[in-house]
PDB file of N, CA and C in Angstrom:
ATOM      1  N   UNK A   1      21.988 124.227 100.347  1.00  0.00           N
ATOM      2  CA  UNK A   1      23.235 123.984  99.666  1.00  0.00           C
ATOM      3  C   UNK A   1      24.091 123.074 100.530  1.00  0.00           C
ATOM      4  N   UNK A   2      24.671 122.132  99.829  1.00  0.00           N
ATOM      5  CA  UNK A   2      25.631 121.064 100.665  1.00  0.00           C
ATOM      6  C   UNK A   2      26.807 121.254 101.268  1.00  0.00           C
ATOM      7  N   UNK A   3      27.478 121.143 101.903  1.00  0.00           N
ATOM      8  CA  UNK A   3      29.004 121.757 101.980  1.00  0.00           C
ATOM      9  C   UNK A   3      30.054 120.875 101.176  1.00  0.00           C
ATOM     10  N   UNK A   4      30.892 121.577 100.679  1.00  0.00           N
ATOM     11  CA  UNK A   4      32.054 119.911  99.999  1.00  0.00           C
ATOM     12  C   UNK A   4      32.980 119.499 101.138  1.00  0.00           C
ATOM     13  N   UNK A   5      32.629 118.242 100.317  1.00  0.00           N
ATOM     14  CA  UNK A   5      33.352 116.930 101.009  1.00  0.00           C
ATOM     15  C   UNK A   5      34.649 117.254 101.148  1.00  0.00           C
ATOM     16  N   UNK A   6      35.611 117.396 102.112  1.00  0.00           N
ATOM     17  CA  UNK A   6      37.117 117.506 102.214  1.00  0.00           C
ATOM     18  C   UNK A   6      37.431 116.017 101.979  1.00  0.00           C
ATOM     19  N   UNK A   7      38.631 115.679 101.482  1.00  0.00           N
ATOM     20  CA  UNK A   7      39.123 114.411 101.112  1.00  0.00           C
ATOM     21  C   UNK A   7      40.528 114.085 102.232  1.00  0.00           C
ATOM     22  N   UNK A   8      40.786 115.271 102.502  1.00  0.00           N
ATOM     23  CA  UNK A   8      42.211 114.945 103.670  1.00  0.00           C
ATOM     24  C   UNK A   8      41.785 116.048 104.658  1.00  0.00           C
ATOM     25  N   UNK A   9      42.876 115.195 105.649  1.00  0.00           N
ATOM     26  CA  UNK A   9      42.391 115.519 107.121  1.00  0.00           C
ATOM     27  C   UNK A   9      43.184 115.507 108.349  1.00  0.00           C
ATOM     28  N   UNK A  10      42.986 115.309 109.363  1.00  0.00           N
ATOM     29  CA  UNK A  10      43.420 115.198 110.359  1.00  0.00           C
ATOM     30  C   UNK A  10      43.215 113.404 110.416  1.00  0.00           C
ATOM     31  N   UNK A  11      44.161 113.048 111.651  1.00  0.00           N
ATOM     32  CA  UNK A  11      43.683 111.787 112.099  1.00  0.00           C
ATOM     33  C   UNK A  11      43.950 111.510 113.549  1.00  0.00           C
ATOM     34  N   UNK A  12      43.711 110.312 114.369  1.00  0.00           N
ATOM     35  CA  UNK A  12      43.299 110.763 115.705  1.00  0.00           C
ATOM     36  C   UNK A  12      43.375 108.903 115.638  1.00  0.00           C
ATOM     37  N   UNK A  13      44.022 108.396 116.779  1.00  0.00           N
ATOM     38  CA  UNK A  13      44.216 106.548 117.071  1.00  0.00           C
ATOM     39  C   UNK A  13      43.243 106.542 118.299  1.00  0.00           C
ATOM     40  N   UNK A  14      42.551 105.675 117.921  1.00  0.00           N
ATOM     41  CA  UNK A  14      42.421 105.201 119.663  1.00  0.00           C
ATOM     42  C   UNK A  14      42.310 103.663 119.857  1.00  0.00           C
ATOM     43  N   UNK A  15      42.334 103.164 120.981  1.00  0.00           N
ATOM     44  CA  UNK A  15      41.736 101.677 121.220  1.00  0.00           C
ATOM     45  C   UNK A  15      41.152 101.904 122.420  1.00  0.00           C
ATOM     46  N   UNK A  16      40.445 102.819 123.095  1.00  0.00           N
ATOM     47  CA  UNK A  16      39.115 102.868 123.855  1.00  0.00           C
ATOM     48  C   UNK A  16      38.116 104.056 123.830  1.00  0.00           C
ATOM     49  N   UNK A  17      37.041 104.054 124.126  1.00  0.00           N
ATOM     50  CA  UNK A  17      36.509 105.117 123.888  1.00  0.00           C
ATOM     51  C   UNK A  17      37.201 106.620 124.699  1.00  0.00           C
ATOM     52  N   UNK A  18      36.695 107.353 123.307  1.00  0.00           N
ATOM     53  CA  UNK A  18      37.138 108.949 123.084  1.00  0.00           C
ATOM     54  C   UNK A  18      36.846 109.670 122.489  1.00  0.00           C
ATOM     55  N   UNK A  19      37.192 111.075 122.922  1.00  0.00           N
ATOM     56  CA  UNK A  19      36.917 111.764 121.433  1.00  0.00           C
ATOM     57  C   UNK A  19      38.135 112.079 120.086  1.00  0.00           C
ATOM     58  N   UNK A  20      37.091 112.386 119.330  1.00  0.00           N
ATOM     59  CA  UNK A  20      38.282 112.353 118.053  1.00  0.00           C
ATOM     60  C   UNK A  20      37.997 113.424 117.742  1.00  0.00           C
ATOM     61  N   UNK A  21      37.084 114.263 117.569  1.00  0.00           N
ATOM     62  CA  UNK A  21      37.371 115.975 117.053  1.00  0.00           C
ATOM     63  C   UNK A  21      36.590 116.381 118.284  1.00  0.00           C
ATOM     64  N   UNK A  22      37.320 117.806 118.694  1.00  0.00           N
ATOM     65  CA  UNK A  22      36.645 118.454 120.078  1.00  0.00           C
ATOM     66  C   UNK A  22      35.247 119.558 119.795  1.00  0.00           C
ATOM     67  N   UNK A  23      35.943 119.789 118.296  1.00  0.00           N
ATOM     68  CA  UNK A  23      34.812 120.724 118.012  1.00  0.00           C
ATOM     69  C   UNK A  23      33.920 120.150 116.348  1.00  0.00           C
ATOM     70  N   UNK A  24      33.246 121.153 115.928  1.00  0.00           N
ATOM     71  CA  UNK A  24      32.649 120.806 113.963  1.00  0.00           C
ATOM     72  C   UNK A  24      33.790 119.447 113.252  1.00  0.00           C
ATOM     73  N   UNK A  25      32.687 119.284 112.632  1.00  0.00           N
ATOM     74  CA  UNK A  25      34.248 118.666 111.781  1.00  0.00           C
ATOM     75  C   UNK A  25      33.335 117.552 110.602  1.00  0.00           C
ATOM     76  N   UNK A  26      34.385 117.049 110.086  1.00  0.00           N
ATOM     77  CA  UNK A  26      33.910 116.693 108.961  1.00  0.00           C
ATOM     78  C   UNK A  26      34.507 114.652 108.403  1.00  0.00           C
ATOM     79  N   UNK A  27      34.131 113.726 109.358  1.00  0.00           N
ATOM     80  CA  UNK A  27      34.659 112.311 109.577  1.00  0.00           C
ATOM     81  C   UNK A  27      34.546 111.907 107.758  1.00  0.00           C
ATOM     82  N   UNK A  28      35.161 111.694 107.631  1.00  0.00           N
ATOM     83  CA  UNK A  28      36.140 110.679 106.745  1.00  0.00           C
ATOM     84  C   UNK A  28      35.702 109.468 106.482  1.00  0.00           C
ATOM     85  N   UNK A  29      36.085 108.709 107.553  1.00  0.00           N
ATOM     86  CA  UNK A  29      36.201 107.641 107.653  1.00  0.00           C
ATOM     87  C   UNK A  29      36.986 106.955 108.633  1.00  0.00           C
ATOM     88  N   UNK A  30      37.554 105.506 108.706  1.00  0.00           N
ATOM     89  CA  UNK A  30      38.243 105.246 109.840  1.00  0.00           C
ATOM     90  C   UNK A  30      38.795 103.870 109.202  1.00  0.00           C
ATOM     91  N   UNK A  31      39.983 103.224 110.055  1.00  0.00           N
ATOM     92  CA  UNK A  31      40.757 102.156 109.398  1.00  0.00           C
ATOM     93  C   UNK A  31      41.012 101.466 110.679  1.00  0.00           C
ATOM     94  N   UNK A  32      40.672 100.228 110.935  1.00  0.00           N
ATOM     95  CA  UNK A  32      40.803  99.114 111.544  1.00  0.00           C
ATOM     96  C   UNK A  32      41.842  98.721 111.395  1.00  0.00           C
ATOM     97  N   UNK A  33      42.872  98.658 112.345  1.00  0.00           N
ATOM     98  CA  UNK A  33      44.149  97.773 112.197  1.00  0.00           C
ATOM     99  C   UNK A  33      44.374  96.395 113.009  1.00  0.00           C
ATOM    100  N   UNK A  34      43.084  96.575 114.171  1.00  0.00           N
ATOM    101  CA  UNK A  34      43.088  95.634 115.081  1.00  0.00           C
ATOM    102  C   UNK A  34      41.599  94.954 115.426  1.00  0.00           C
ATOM    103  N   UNK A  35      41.079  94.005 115.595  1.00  0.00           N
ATOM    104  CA  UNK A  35      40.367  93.975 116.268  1.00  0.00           C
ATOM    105  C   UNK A  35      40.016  92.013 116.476  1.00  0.00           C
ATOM    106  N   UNK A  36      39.234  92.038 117.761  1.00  0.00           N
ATOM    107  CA  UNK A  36      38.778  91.180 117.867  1.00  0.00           C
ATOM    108  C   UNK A  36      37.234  91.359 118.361  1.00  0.00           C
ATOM    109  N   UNK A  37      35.738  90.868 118.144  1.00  0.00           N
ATOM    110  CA  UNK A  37      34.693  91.551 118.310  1.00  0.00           C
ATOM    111  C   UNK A  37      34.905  92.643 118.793  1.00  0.00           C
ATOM    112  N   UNK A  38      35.596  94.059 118.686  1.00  0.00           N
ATOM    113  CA  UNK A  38      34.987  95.093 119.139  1.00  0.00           C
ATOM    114  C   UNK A  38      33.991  95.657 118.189  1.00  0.00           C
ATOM    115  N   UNK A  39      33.434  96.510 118.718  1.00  0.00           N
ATOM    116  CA  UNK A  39      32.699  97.415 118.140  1.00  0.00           C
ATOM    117  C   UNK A  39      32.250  99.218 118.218  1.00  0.00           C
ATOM    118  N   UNK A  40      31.740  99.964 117.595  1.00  0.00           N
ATOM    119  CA  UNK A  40      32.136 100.863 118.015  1.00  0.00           C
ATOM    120  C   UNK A  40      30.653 101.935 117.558  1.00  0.00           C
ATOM    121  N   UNK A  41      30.560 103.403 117.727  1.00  0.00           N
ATOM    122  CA  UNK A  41      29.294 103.886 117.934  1.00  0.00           C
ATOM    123  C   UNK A  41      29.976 104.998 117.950  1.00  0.00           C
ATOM    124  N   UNK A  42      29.016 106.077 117.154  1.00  0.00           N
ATOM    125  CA  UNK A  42      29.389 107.555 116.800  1.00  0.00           C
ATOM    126  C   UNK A  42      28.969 108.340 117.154  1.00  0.00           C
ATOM    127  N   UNK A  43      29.620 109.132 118.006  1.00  0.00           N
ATOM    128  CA  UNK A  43      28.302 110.090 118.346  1.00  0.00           C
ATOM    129  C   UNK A  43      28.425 111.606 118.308  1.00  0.00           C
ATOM    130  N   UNK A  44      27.876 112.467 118.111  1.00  0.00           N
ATOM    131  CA  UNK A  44      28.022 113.742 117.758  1.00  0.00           C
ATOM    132  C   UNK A  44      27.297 114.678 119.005  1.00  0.00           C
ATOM    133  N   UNK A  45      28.177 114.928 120.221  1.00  0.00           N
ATOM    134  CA  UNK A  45      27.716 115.988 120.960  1.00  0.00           C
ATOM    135  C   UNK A  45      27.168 114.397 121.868  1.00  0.00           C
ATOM    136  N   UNK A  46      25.670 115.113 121.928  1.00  0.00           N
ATOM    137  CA  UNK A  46      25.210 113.960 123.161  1.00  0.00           C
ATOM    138  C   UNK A  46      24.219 113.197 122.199  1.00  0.00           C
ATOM    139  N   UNK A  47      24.229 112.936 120.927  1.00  0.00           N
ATOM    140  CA  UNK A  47      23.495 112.441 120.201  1.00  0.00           C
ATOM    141  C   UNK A  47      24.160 111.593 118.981  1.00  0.00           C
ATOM    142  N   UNK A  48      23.633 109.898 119.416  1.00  0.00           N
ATOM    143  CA  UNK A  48      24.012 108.928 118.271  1.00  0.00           C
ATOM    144  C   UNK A  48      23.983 109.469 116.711  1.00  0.00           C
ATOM    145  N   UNK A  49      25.208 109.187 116.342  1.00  0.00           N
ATOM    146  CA  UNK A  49      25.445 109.328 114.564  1.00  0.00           C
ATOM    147  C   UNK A  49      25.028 107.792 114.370  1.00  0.00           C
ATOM    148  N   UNK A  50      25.418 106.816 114.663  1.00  0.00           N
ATOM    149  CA  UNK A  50      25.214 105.178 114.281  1.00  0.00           C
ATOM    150  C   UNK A  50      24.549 104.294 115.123  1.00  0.00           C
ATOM    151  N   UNK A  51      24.523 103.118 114.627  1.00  0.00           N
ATOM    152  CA  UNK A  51      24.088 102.369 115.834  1.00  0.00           C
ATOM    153  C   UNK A  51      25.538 101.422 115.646  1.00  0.00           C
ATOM    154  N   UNK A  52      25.167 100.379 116.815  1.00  0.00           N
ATOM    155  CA  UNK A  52      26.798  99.693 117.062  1.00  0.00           C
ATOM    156  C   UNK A  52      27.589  98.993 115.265  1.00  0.00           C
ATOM    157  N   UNK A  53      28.448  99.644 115.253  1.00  0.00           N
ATOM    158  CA  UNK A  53      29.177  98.692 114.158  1.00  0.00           C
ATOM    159  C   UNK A  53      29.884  97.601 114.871  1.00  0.00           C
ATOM    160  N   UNK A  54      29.993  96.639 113.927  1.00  0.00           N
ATOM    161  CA  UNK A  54      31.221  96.227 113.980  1.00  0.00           C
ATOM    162  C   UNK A  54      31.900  95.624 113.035  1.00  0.00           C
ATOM    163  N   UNK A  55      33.538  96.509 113.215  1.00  0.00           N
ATOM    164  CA  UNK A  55      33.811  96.936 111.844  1.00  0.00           C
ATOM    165  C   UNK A  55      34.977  95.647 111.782  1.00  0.00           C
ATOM    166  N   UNK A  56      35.416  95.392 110.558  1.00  0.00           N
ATOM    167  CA  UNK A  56      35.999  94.204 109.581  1.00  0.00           C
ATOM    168  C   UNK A  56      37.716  95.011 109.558  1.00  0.00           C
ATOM    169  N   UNK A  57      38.836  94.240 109.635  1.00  0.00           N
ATOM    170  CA  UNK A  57      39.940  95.160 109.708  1.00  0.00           C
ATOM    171  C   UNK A  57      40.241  95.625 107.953  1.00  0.00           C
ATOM    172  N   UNK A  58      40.298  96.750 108.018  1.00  0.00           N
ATOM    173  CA  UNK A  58      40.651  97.936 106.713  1.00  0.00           C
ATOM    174  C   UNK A  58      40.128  98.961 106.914  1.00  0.00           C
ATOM    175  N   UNK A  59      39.812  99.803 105.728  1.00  0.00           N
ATOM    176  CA  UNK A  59      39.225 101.273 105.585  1.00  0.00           C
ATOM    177  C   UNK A  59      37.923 100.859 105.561  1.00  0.00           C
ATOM    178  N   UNK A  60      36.996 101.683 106.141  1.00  0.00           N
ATOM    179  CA  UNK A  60      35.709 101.829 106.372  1.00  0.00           C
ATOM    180  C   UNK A  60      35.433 103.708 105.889  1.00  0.00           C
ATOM    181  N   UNK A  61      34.969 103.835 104.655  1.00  0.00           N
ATOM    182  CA  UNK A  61      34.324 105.128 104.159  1.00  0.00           C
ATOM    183  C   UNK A  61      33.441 105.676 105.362  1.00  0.00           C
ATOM    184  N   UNK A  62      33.072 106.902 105.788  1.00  0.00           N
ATOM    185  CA  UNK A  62      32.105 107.020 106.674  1.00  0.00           C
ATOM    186  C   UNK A  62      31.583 108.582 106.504  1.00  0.00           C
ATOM    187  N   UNK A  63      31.477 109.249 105.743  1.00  0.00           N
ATOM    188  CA  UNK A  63      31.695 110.805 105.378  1.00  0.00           C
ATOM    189  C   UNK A  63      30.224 111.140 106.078  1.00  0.00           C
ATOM    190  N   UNK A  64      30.535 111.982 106.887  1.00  0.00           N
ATOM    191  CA  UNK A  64      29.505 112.503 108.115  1.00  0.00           C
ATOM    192  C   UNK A  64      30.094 113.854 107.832  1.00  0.00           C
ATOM    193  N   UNK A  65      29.176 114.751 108.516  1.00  0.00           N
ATOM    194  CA  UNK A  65      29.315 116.294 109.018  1.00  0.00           C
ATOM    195  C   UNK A  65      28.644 116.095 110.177  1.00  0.00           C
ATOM    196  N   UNK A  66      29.498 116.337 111.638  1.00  0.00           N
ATOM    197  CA  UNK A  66      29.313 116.521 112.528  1.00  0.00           C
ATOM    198  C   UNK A  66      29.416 117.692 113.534  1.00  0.00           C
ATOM    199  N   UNK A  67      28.444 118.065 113.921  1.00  0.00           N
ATOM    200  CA  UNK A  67      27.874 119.418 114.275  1.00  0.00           C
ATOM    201  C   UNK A  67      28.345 119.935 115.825  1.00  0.00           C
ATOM    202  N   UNK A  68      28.903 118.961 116.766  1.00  0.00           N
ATOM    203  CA  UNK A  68      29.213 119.702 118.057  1.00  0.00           C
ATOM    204  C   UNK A  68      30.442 118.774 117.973  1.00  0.00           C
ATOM    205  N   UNK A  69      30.362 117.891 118.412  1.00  0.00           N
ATOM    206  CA  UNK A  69      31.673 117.002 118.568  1.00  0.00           C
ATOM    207  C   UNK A  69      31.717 115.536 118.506  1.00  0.00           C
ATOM    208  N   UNK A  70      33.040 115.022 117.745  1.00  0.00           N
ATOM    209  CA  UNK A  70      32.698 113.661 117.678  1.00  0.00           C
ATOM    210  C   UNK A  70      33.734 112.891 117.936  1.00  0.00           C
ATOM    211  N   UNK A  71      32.761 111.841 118.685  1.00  0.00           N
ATOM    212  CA  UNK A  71      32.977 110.797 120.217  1.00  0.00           C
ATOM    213  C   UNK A  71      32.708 109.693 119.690  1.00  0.00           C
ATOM    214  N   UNK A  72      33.975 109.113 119.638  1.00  0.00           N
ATOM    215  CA  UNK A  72      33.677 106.850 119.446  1.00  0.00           C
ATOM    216  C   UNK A  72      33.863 106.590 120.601  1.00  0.00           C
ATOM    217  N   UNK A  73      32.713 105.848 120.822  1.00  0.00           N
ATOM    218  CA  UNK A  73      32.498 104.854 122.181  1.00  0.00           C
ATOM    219  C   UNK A  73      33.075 103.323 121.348  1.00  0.00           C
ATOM    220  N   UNK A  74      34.017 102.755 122.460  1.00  0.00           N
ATOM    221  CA  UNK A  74      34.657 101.490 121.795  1.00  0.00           C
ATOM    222  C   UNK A  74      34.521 100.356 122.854  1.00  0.00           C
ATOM    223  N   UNK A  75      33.755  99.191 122.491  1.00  0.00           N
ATOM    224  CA  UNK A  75      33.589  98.498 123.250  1.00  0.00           C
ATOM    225  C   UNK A  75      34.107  97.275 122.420  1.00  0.00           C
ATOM    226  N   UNK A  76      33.995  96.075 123.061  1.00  0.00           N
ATOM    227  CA  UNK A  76      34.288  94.755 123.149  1.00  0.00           C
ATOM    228  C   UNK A  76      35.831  94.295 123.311  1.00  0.00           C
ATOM    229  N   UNK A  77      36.321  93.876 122.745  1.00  0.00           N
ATOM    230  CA  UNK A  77      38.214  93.221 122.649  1.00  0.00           C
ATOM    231  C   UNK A  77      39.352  93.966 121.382  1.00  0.00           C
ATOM    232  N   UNK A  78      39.863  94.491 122.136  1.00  0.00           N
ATOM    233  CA  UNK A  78      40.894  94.799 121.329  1.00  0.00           C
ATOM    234  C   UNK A  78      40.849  95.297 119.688  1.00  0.00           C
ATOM    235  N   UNK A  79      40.094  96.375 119.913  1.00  0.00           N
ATOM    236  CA  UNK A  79      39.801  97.167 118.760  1.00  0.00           C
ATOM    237  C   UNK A  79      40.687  98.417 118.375  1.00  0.00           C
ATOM    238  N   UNK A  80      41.482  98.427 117.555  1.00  0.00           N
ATOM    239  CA  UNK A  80      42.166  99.495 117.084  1.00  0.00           C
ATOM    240  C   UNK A  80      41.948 100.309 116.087  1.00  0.00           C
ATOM    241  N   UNK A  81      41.955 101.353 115.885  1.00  0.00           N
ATOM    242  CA  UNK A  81      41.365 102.199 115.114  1.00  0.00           C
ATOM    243  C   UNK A  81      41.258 103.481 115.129  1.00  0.00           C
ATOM    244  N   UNK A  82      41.637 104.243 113.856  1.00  0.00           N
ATOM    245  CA  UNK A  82      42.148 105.322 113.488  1.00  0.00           C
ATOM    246  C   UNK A  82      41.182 105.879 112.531  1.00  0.00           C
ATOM    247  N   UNK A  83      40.960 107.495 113.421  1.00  0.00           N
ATOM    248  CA  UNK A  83      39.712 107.866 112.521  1.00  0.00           C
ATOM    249  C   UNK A  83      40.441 109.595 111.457  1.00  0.00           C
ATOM    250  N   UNK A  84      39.996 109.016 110.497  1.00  0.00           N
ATOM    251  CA  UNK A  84      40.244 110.635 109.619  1.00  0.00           C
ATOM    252  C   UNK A  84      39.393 111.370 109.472  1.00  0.00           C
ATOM    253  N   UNK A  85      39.803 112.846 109.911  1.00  0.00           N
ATOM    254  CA  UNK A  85      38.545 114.022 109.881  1.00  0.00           C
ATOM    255  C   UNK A  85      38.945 115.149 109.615  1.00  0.00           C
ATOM    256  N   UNK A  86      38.158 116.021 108.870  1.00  0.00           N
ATOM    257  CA  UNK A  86      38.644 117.330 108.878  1.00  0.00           C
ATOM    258  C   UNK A  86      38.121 118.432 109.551  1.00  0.00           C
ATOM    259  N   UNK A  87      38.421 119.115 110.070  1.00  0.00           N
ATOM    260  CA  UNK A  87      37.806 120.027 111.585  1.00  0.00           C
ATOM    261  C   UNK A  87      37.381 121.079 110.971  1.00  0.00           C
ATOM    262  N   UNK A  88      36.726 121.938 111.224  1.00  0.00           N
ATOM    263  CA  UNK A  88      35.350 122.698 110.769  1.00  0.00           C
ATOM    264  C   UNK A  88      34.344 122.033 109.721  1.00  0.00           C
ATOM    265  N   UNK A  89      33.419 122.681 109.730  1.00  0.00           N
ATOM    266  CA  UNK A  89      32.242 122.006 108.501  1.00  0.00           C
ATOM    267  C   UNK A  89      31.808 122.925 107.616  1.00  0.00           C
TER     268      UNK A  89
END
Protein backbone atom coordinates (compact mmCIF):
# COMPACT_ATOMS: atom_id res chain seq x y z
CA UNK A 1 0.00 0.00 0.00
CA UNK A 2 1.35 3.55 -0.93
CA UNK A 3 1.39 6.26 1.56
CA UNK A 4 -0.48 9.70 0.41
CA UNK A 5 1.19 12.31 -1.00
CA UNK A 6 1.07 15.42 1.50
CA UNK A 7 0.71 18.58 -0.66
CA UNK A 8 2.00 21.19 2.14
CA UNK A 9 4.82 21.29 4.22
CA UNK A 10 7.56 22.54 5.82
CA UNK A 11 10.31 24.48 3.98
CA UNK A 12 14.00 24.84 4.62
CA UNK A 13 16.54 27.72 2.22
CA UNK A 14 19.82 26.93 1.59
CA UNK A 15 22.69 28.09 -0.81
CA UNK A 16 25.28 25.38 0.28
CA UNK A 17 25.15 22.03 1.05
CA UNK A 18 22.85 20.72 4.01
CA UNK A 19 20.40 19.10 5.43
CA UNK A 20 16.81 19.82 4.93
CA UNK A 21 14.82 17.25 7.02
CA UNK A 22 16.79 15.62 10.07
CA UNK A 23 14.58 12.81 10.23
CA UNK A 24 11.49 10.63 7.62
CA UNK A 25 9.92 12.92 5.57
CA UNK A 26 8.22 13.38 2.59
CA UNK A 27 10.20 16.15 -0.34
CA UNK A 28 7.89 18.05 -2.32
CA UNK A 29 9.81 19.60 -4.32
CA UNK A 30 12.12 22.66 -4.44
CA UNK A 31 12.22 26.30 -6.11
CA UNK A 32 15.24 27.90 -7.56
CA UNK A 33 15.45 31.52 -7.01
CA UNK A 34 19.09 31.77 -7.85
CA UNK A 35 21.47 30.23 -9.73
CA UNK A 36 24.34 30.25 -11.89
CA UNK A 37 25.66 26.51 -13.03
CA UNK A 38 25.01 25.14 -9.71
CA UNK A 39 23.86 21.97 -9.21
CA UNK A 40 22.62 19.84 -6.73
CA UNK A 41 22.16 15.91 -5.48
CA UNK A 42 19.77 14.19 -3.02
CA UNK A 43 20.49 12.13 -0.73
CA UNK A 44 18.69 10.12 1.81
CA UNK A 45 20.80 8.98 4.92
CA UNK A 46 24.16 7.87 3.28
CA UNK A 47 22.52 6.90 0.06
CA UNK A 48 21.97 8.90 -3.41
CA UNK A 49 18.14 9.75 -4.18
CA UNK A 50 19.48 11.49 -7.72
CA UNK A 51 22.20 11.92 -9.72
CA UNK A 52 23.58 15.64 -10.23
CA UNK A 53 20.74 18.04 -11.38
CA UNK A 54 20.97 20.99 -12.61
CA UNK A 55 18.13 22.80 -11.96
CA UNK A 56 16.55 25.88 -14.29
CA UNK A 57 15.29 28.91 -11.89
CA UNK A 58 11.41 28.04 -10.73
CA UNK A 59 9.54 25.14 -9.13
CA UNK A 60 10.94 21.84 -9.74
CA UNK A 61 8.11 18.93 -8.64
CA UNK A 62 10.23 16.23 -6.89
CA UNK A 63 7.78 14.01 -4.61
CA UNK A 64 10.16 11.44 -2.90
CA UNK A 65 9.61 9.54 0.46
CA UNK A 66 12.66 9.63 2.21
CA UNK A 67 13.52 7.10 4.74
CA UNK A 68 16.45 8.37 7.19
CA UNK A 69 17.26 11.84 6.24
CA UNK A 70 17.44 14.27 3.58
CA UNK A 71 20.69 16.02 2.54
CA UNK A 72 21.28 18.45 -0.69
CA UNK A 73 24.76 18.52 -1.53
CA UNK A 74 25.10 21.99 -3.53
CA UNK A 75 27.79 22.55 -5.70
CA UNK A 76 28.90 24.93 -8.46
CA UNK A 77 28.00 29.07 -8.34
CA UNK A 78 25.55 30.61 -6.60
CA UNK A 79 22.66 28.37 -6.29
CA UNK A 80 19.69 29.25 -4.23
CA UNK A 81 17.14 27.15 -3.27
CA UNK A 82 14.33 26.27 -1.19
CA UNK A 83 13.16 22.87 -0.56
CA UNK A 84 9.41 21.86 0.57
CA UNK A 85 8.83 18.78 2.72
CA UNK A 86 6.69 17.24 4.96
CA UNK A 87 8.33 15.39 7.99
CA UNK A 88 7.25 11.92 8.78
CA UNK A 89 6.28 9.38 5.97
Amino acid sequence: MSMPVAEVGSYKRLTATGAVCAGACQLLGFYVSATTAGTLVFTDGSTAMSGTITPAIGYHSFPATVGTSLTATIAGTALDVTFFFASGN
